[in-house]
N, C-alpha and C. Protein backbone atom coordinates (compact mmCIF):
# COMPACT_ATOMS: atom_id res chain seq x y z
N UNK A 1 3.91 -3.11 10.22
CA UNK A 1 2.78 -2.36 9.74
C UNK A 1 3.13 -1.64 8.43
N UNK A 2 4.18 -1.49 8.33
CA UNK A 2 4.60 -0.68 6.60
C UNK A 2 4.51 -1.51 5.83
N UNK A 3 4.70 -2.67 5.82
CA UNK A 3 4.43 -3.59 4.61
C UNK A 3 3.33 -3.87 4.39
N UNK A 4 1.98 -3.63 5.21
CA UNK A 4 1.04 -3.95 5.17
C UNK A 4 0.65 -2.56 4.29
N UNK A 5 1.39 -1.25 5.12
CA UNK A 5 0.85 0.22 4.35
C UNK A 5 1.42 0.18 2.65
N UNK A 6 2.22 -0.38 2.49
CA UNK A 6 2.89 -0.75 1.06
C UNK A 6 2.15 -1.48 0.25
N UNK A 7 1.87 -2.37 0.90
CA UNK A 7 0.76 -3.76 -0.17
C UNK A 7 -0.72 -2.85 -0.45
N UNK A 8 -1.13 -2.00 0.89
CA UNK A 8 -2.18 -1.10 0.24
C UNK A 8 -1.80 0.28 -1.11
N UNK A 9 -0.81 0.38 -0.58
CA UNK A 9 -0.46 1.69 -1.76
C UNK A 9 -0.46 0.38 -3.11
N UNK A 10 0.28 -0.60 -3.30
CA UNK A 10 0.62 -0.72 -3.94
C UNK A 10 -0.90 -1.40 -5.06
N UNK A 11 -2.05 -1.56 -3.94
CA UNK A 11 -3.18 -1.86 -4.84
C UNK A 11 -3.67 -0.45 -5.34
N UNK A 12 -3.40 1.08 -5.20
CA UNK A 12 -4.06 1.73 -5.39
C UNK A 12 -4.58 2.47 -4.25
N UNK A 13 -5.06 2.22 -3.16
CA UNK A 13 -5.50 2.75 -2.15
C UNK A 13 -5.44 3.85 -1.65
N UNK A 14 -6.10 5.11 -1.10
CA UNK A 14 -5.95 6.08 -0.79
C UNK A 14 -5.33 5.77 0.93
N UNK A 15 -5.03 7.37 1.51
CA UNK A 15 -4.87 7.29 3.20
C UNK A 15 -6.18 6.63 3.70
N UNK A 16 -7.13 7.47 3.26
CA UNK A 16 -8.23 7.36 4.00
C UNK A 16 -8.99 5.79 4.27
N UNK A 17 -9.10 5.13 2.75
CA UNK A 17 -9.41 3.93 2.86
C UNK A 17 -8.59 2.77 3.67
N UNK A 18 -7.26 2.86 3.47
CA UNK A 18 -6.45 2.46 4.27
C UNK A 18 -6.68 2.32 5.59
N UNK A 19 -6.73 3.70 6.25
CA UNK A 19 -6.26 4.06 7.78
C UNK A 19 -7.73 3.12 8.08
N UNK A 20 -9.39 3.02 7.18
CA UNK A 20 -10.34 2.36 7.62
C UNK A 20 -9.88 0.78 7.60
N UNK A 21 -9.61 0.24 6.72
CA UNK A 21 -9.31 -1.14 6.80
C UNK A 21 -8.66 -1.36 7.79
N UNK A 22 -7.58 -0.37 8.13
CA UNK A 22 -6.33 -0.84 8.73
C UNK A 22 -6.82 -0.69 10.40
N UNK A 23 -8.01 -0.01 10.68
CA UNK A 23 -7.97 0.87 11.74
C UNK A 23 -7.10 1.18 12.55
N UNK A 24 -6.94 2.53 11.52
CA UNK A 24 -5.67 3.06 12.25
C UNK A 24 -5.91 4.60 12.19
N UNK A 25 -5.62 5.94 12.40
CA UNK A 25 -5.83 7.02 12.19
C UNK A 25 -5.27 7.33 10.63
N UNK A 26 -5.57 8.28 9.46
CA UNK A 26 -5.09 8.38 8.61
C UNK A 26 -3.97 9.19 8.94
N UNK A 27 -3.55 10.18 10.38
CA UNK A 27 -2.33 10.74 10.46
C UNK A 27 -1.23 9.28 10.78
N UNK A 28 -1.47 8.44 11.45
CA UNK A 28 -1.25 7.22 11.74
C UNK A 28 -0.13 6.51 10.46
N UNK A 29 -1.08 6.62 8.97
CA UNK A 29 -0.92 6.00 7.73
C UNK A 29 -0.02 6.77 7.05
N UNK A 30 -0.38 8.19 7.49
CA UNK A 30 0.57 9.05 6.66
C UNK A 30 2.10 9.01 6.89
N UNK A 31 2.24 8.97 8.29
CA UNK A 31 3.40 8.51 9.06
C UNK A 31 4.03 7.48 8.38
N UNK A 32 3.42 6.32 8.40
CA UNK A 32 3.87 5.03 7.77
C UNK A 32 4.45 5.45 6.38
N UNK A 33 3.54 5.87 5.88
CA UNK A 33 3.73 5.85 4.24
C UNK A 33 4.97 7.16 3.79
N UNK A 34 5.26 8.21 4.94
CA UNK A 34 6.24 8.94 4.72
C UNK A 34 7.38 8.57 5.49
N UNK A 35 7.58 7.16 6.34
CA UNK A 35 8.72 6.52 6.26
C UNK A 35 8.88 6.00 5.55
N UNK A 36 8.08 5.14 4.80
CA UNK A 36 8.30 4.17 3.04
C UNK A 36 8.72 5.02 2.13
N UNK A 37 8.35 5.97 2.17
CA UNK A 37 9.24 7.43 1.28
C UNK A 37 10.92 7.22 1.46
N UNK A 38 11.14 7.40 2.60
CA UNK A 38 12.29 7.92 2.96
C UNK A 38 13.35 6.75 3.11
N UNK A 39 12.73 5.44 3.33
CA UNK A 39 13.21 4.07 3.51
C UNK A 39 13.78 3.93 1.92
N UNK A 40 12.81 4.37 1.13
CA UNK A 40 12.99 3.39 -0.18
C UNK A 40 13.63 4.69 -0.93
N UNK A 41 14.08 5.66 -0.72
CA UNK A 41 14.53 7.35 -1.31
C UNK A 41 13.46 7.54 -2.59
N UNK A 42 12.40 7.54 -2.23
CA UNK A 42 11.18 8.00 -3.01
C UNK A 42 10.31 9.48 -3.04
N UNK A 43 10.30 10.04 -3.97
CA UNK A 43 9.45 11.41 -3.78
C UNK A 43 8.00 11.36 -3.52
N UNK A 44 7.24 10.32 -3.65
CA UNK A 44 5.94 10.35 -3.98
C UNK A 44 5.28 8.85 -3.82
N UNK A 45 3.78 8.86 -3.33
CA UNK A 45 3.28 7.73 -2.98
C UNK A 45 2.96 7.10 -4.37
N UNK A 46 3.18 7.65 -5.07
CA UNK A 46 2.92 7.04 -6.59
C UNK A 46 4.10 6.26 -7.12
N UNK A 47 5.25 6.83 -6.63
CA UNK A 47 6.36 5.84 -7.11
C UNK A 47 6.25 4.83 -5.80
N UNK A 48 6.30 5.10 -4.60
CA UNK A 48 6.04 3.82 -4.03
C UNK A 48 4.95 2.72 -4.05
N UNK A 49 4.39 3.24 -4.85
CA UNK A 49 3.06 2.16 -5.45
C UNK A 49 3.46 1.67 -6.60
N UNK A 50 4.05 2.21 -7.02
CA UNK A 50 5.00 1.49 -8.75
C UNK A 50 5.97 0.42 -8.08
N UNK A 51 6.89 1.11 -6.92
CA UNK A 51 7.81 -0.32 -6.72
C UNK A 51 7.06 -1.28 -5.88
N UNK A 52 5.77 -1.31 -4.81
CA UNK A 52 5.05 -2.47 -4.30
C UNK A 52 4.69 -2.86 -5.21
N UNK A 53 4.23 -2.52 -6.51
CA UNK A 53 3.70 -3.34 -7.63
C UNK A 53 3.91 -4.64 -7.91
N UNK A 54 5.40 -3.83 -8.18
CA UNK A 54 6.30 -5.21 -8.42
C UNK A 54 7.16 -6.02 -7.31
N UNK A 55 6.99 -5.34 -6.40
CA UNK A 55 7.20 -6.66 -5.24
C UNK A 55 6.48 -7.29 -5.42
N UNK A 56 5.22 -6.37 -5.47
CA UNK A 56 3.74 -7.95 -6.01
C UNK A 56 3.68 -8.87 -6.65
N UNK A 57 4.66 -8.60 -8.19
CA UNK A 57 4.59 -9.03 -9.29
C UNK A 57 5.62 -10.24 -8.84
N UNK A 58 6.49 -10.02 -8.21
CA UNK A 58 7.83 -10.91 -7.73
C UNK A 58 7.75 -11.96 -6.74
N UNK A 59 6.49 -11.76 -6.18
CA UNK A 59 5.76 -12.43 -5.31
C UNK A 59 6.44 -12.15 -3.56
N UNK A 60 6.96 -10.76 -3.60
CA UNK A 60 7.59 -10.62 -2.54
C UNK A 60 6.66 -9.76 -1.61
N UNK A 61 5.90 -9.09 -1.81
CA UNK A 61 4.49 -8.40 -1.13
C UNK A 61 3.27 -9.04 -1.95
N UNK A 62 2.23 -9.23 -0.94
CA UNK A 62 0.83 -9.89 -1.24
C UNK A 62 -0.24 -8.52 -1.07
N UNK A 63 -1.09 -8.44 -1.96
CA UNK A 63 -2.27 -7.51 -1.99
C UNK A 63 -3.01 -7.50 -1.35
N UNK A 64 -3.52 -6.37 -0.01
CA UNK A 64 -4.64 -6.86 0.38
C UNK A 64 -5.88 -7.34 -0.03
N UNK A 65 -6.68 -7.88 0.38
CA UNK A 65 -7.89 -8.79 0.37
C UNK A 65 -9.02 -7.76 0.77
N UNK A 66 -9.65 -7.18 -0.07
CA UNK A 66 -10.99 -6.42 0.36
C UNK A 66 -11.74 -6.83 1.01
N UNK A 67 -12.47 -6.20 1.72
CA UNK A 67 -13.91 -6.66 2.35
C UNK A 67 -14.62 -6.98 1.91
N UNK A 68 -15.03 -7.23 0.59
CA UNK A 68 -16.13 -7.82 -0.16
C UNK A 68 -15.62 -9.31 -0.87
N UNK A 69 -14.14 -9.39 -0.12
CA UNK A 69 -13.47 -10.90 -1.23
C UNK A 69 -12.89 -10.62 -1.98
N UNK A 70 -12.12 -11.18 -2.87
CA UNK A 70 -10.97 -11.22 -3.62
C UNK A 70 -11.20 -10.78 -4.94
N UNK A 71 -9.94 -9.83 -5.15
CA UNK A 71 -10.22 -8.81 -6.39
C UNK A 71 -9.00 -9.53 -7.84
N UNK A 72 -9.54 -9.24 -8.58
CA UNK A 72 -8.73 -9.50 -9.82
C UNK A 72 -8.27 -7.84 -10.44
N UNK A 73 -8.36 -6.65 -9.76
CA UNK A 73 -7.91 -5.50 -10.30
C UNK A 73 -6.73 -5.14 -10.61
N UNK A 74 -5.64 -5.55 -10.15
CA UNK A 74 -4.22 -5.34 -10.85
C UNK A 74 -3.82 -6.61 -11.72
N UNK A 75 -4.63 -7.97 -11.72
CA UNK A 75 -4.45 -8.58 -12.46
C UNK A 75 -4.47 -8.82 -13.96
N UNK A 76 -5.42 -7.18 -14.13
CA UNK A 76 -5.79 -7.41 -16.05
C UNK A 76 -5.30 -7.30 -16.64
């Protein structure tokens, strides 16, 4: 489930939108996302959205897929 909470940080995503996609509680997400802190020795969900980036970019994490279909937003 953290890699899944990672591929969302790493599109941008807030807790809240998350914990909905994910259905999961946002205390639930926060959990997740403040072990990805501590896993990766990170201060902030912003640097762990800088390094899923580029797992993204490396093709080592995949972006989630919105509910409305497939986004081109980190692609521009």
């Amino acid at each position: 489930m953290q890699s899944e909470v990672l591929s969302h940080l790493a599109a941008g995503m807030d807790i809240r939108s998350t914990a909905r996609l994910m259905n999961r509680s946002e205390r639930t997400i926060k959990a997740h996302t403040t072990a990805i802190l501590n896993r990766l020795s990170l201060g902030s969900r912003l640097q762990a959205g800088i390094v899923a980036y580029h797992l993204v970019t490396q093709g080592a994490l995949t972006l989630p897929q919105p509910e409305n279909g497939p986004t081109d937003r980190l692609t521009d």
